[in-house]
Protein backbone atom coordinates (compact mmCIF):
# COMPACT_ATOMS: atom_id res chain seq x y z
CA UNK A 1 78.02 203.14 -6.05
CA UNK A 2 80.76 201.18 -5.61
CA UNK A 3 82.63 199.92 -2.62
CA UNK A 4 86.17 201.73 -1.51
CA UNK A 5 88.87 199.39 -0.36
CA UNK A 6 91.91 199.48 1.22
CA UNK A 7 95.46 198.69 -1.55
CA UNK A 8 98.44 197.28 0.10
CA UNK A 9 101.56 198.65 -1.24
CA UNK A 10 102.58 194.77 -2.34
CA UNK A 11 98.91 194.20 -3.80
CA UNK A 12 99.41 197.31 -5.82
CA UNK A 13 103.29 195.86 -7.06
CA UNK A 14 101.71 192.55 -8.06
CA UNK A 15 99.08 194.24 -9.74
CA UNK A 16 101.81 195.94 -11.99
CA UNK A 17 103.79 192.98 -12.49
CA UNK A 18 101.18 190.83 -13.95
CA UNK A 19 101.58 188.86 -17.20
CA UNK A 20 100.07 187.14 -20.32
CA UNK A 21 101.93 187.20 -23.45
CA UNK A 22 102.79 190.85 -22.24
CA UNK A 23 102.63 193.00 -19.29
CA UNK A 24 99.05 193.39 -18.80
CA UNK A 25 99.72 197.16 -18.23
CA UNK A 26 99.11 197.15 -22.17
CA UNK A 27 95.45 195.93 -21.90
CA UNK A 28 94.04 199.29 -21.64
CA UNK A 29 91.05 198.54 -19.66
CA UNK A 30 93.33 196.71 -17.19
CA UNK A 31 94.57 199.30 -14.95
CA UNK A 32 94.07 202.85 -14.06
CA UNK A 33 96.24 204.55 -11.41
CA UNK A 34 95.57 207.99 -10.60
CA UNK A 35 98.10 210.41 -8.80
CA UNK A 36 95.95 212.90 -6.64
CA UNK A 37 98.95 215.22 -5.12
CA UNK A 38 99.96 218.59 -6.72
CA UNK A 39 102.02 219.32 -9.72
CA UNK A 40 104.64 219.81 -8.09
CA UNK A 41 104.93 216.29 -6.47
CA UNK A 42 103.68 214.28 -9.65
CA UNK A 43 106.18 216.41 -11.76
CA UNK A 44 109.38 215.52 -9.25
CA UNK A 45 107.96 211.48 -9.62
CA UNK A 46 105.20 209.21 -9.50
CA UNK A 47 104.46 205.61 -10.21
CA UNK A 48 104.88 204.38 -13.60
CA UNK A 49 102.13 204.47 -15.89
CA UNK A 50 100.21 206.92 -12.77
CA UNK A 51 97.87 209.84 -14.62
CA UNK A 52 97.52 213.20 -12.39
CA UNK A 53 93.68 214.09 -11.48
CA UNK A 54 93.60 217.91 -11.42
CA UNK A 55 91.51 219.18 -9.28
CA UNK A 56 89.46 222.23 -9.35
CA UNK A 57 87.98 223.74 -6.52
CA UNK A 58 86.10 220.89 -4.72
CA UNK A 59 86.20 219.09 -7.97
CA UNK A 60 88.24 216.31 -9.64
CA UNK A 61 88.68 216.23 -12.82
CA UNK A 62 89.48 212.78 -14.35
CA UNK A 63 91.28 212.56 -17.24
CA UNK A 64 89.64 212.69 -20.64
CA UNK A 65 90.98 208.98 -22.01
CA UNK A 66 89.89 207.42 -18.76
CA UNK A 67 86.90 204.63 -19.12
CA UNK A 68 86.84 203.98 -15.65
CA UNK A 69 83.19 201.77 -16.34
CA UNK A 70 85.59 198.94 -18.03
CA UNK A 71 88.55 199.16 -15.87
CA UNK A 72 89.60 196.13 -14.09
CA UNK A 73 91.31 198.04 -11.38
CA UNK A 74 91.04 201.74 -10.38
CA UNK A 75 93.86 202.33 -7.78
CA UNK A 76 94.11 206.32 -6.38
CA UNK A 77 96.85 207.34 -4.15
CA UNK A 78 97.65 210.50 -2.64
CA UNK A 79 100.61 211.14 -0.67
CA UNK A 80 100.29 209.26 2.59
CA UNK A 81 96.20 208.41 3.28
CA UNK A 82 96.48 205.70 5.32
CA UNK A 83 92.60 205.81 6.55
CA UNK A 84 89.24 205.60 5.03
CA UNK A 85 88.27 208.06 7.46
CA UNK A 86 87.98 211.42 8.41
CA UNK A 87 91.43 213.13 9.52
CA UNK A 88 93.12 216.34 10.19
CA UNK A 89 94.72 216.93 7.00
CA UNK A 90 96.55 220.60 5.36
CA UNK A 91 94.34 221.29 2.18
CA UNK A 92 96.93 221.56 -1.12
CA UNK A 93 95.26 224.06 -3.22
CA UNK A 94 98.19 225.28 -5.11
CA UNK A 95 96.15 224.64 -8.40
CA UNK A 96 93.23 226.83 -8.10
CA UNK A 97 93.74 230.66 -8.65
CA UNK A 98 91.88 231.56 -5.73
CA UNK A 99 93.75 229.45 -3.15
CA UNK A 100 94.00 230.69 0.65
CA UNK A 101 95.75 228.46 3.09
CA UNK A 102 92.86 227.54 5.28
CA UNK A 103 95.35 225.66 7.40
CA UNK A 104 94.34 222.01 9.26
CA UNK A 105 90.67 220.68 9.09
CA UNK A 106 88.69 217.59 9.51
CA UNK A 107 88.47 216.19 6.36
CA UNK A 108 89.02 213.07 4.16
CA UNK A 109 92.28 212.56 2.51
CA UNK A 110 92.14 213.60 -0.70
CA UNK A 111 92.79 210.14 -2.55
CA UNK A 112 89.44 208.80 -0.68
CA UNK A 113 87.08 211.82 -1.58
CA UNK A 114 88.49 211.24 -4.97
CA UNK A 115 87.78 207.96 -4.77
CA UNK A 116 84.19 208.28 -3.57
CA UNK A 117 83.56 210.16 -6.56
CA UNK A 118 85.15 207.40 -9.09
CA UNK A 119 82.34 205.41 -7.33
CA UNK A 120 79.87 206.38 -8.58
CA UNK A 121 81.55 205.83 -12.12
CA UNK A 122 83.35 202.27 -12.03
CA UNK A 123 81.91 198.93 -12.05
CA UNK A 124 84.18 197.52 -9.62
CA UNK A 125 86.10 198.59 -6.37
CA UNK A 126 87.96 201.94 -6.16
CA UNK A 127 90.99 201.14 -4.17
CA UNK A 128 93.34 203.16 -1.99
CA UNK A 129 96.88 202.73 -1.74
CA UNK A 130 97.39 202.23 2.06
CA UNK A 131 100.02 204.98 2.43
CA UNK A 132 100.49 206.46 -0.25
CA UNK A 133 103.22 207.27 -2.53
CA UNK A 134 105.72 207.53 0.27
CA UNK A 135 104.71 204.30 1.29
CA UNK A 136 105.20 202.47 -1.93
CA UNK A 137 107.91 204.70 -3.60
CA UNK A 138 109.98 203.99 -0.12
CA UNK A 139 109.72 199.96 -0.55
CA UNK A 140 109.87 199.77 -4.34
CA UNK A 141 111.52 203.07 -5.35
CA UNK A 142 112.34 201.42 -9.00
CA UNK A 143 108.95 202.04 -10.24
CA UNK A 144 109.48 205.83 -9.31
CA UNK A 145 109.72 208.00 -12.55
CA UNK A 146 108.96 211.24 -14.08
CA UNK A 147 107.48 209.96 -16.88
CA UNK A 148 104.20 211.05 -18.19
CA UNK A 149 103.44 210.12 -21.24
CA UNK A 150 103.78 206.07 -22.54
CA UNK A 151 103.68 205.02 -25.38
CA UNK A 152 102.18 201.33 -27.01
CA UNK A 153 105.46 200.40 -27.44
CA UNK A 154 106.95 201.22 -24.39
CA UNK A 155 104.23 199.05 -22.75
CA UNK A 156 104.89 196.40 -24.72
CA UNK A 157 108.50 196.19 -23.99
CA UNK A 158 108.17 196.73 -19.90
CA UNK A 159 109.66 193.97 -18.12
CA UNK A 160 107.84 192.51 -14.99
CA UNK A 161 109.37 192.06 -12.18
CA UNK A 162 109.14 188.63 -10.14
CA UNK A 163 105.74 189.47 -8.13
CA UNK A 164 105.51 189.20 -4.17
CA UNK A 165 104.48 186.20 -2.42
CA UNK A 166 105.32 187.54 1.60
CA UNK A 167 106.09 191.02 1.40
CA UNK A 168 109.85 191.66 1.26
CA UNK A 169 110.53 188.56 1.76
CA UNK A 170 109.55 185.78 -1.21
CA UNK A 171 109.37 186.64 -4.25
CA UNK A 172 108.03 184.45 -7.54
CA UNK A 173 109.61 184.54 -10.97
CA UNK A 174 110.88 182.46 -13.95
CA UNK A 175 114.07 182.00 -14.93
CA UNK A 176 114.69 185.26 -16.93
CA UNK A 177 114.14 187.32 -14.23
CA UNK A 178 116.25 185.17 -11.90
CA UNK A 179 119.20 185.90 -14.57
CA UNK A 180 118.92 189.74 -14.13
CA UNK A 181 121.13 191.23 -12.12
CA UNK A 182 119.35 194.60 -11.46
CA UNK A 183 115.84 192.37 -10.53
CA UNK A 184 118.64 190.90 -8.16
CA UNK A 185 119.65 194.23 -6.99
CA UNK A 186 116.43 195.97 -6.83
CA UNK A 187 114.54 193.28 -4.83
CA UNK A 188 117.30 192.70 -2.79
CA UNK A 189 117.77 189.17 -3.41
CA UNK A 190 120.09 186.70 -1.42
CA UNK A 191 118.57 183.77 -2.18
CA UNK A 192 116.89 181.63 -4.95
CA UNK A 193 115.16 178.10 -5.45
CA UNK A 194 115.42 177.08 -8.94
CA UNK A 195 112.81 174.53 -9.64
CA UNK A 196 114.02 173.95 -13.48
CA UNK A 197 116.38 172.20 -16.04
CA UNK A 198 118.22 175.32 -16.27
CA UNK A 199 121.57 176.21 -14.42
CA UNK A 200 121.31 179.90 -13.67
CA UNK A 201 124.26 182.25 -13.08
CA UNK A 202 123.54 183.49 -9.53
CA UNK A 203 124.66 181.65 -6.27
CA UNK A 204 126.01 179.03 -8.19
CA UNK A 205 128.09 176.57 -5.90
CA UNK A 206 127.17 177.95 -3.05
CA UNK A 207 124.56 175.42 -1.27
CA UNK A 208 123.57 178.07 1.34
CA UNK A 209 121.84 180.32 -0.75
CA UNK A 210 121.16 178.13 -4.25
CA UNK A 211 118.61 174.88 -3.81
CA UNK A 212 118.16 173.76 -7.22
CA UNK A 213 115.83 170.64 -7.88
CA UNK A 214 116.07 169.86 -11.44
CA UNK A 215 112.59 168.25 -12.56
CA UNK A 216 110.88 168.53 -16.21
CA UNK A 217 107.66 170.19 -16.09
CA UNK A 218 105.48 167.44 -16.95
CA UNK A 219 102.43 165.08 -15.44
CA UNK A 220 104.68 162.59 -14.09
CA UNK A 221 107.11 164.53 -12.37
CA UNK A 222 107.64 163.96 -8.89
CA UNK A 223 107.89 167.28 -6.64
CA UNK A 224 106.41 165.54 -3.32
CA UNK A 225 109.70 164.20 -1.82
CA UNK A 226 111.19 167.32 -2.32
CA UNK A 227 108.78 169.70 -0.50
CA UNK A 228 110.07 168.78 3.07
CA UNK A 229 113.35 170.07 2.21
CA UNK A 230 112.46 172.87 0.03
CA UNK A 231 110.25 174.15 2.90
CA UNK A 232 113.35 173.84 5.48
CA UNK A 233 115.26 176.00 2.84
CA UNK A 234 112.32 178.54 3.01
CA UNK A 235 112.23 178.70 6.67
CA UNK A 236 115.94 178.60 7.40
CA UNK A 237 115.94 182.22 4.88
CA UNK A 238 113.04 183.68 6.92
CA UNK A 239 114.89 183.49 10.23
CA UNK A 240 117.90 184.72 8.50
CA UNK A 241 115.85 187.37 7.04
CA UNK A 242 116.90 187.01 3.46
CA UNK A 243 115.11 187.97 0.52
CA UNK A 244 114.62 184.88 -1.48
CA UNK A 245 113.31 184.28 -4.98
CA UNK A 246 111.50 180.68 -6.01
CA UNK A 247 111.61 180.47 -9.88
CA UNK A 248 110.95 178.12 -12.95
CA UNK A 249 111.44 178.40 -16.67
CA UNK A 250 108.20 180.42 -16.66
CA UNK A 251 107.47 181.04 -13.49
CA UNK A 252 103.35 179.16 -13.70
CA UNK A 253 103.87 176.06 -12.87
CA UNK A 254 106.87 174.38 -11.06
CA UNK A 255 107.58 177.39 -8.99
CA UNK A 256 104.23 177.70 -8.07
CA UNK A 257 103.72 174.52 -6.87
CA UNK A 258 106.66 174.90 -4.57
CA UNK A 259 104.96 178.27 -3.44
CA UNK A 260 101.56 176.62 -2.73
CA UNK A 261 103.57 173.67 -0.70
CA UNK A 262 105.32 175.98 1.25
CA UNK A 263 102.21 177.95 2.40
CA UNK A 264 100.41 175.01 3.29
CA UNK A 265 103.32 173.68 5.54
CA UNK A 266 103.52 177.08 7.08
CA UNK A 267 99.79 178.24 7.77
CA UNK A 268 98.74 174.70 8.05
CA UNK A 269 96.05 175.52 5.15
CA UNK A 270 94.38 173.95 3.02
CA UNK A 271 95.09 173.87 -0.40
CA UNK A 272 92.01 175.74 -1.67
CA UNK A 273 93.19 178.48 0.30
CA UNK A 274 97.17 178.98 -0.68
CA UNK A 275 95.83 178.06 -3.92
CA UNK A 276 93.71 181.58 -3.90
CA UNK A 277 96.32 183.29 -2.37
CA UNK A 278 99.12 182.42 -4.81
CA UNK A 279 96.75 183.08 -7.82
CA UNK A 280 95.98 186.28 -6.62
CA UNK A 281 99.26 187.34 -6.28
CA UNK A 282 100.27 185.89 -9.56
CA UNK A 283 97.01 185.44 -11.97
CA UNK A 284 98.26 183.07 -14.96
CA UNK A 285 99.89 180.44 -12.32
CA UNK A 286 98.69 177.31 -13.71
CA UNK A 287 100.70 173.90 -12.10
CA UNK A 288 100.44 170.90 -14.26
CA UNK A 289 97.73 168.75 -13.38
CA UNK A 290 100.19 165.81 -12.05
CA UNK A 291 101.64 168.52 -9.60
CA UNK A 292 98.08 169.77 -8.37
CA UNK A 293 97.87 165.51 -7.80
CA UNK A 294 101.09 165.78 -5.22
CA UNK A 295 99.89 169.02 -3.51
CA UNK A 296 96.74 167.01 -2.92
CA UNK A 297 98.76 164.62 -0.99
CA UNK A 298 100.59 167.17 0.37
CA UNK A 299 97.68 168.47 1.73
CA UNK A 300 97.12 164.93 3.66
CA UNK A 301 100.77 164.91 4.96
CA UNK A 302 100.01 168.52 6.14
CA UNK A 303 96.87 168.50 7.62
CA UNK A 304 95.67 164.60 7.64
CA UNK A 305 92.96 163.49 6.28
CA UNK A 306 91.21 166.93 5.10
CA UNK A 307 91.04 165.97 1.15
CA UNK A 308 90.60 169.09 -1.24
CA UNK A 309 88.24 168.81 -3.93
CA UNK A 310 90.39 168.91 -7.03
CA UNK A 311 87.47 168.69 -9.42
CA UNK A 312 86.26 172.45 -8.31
CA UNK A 313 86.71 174.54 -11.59
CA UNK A 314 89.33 177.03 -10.08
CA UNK A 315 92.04 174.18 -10.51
């Protein structure tokens, strides 16, 4: 059996958002999210890409084109669960013929004894979406839909959004994304750092809210004498509380960089740690190896003389 864990609503919108050539929702054995509320609520909307789990009398009943053995990540939500533990909860039996209201009871909410079932089935972690669909629908209501069925094609052409560095607050993309107004509108973005060659159409002339260091993305670049001032910019946008978004031509290696930098100033971390943090959040970043070189002395400006060891494999 495996272990159940606990899905922030942000892990769960990275998880989504995540990219090779495509979104990695078409890998099939990537990602399987499971709806466990009634009909009624999956039929009015869910999360994109979400498959209902019927359930019939104290049994779930997974659906046939599931292989949950090979999935990467198995993520159930019901509609609020936001414990691992026993609760008072209102049974929903609306789809079994002999349903009675029983009315309150201890019990576990019904994404975790779904989820303790899938155990016993997947190779890796079951997790729970901490709160549910109102949870997540409430902060990212664009990936709400009523939409059941997708097809290989649909995948194929679903555009990612920039994924989440600090929940509702930074945000990591490339420049594409940066250039779409309704990623702008959706994420709420009043900001943007544009670590590229590129002149993008938002914010433009307007020093406040644009910081745009134009460097190539190449060994010999030279990101370090910027980072003091591009982690001011950061800062001065957290106080303000504005949603910013840090992007580069693809969004793996400038940007991210920048990202790493900025964590390191602000936790005082090392930079095997923001490192892990920022590739979890966003699993193809891959700086170039002359910028990985800076953060290392960025790391000494930051902390001293701790010295990261650069020739660890996860680099």
């Amino acid at each position: 059996m495996t272990d159940l864990v606990f899905c922030e609503p942000t892990e769960l919108y990275n998880i989504l958002n995540q990219v090779s050539k495509l979104s990695r929702l078409t890998e099939p054995n990537y990602l399987c999210l499971l709806d466990v509320r009634s009909r009624r609520e999956y039929d009015e909307s869910h999360v994109i890409t979400a498959l209902r789990v019927k359930k019939k009398g104290k049994e779930y009943l997974i659906p046939e084109s599931v292989d949950l053995e090979c999935v990467k990540y198995c993520v159930v939500y019901d509609s609020n669960t936001s414990t691992l533990e026993m609760t008072l909860v209102n049974r929903d039996l609306e789809d079994d013929d002999d349903y009675e209201d029983p009315g309150p009871e201890m019990a576990l909410g019904p994404a975790v004894e779904c989820g303790k079932m899938l155990s016993d089935l997947t190779g890796n972690p079951v997790h729970i979406l901490k709160g549910g669909y109102e949870r997540f629908s409430g902060l990212y209501h664009f990936f709400r839909t009523q939409k059941i069925i997708w097809m290989p094609q649909e995948l194929d052409a679903f555009q990612p959004y920039p994924v989440e560095i600090i929940p509702g607050k930074i945000f990591l993309g490339n420049f594409s994304q940066a250039c779409d107004p309704q990623v702008q509108k959706d994420l709420k973005i009043k900001a943007h750092i544009n670590i590229s060659m590129e002149v993008g159409p938002f914010f433009a002339g307007d020093p406040d809210n644009l910081l745009h260091i134009q460097i190539e993305d190449t060994s010999d670049t030279k990101i370090i004498p910027f980072l003091r001032h591009l982690c001011h910019f950061i800062e001065i946008h957290l106080e303000l509380g504005s949603v910013l978004l840090v992007f580069s031509t693809r969004g793996i290696s400038r940007s991210c960089a920048v990202i790493v930098a900025f964590l390191m100033h602000q936790n005082e971390e090392t930079l095997k740690r923001s490192w892990a943090y920022v590739k979890k959040c966003k699993n193809n970043m891959r700086p170039n190896w002359g910028l990985v070189t800076q953060l290392l002395e960025w790391e000494k400006i930051v902390l001293g003389d701790f010295v990261t060891d650069i020739s660890d494999p996860m680099y």
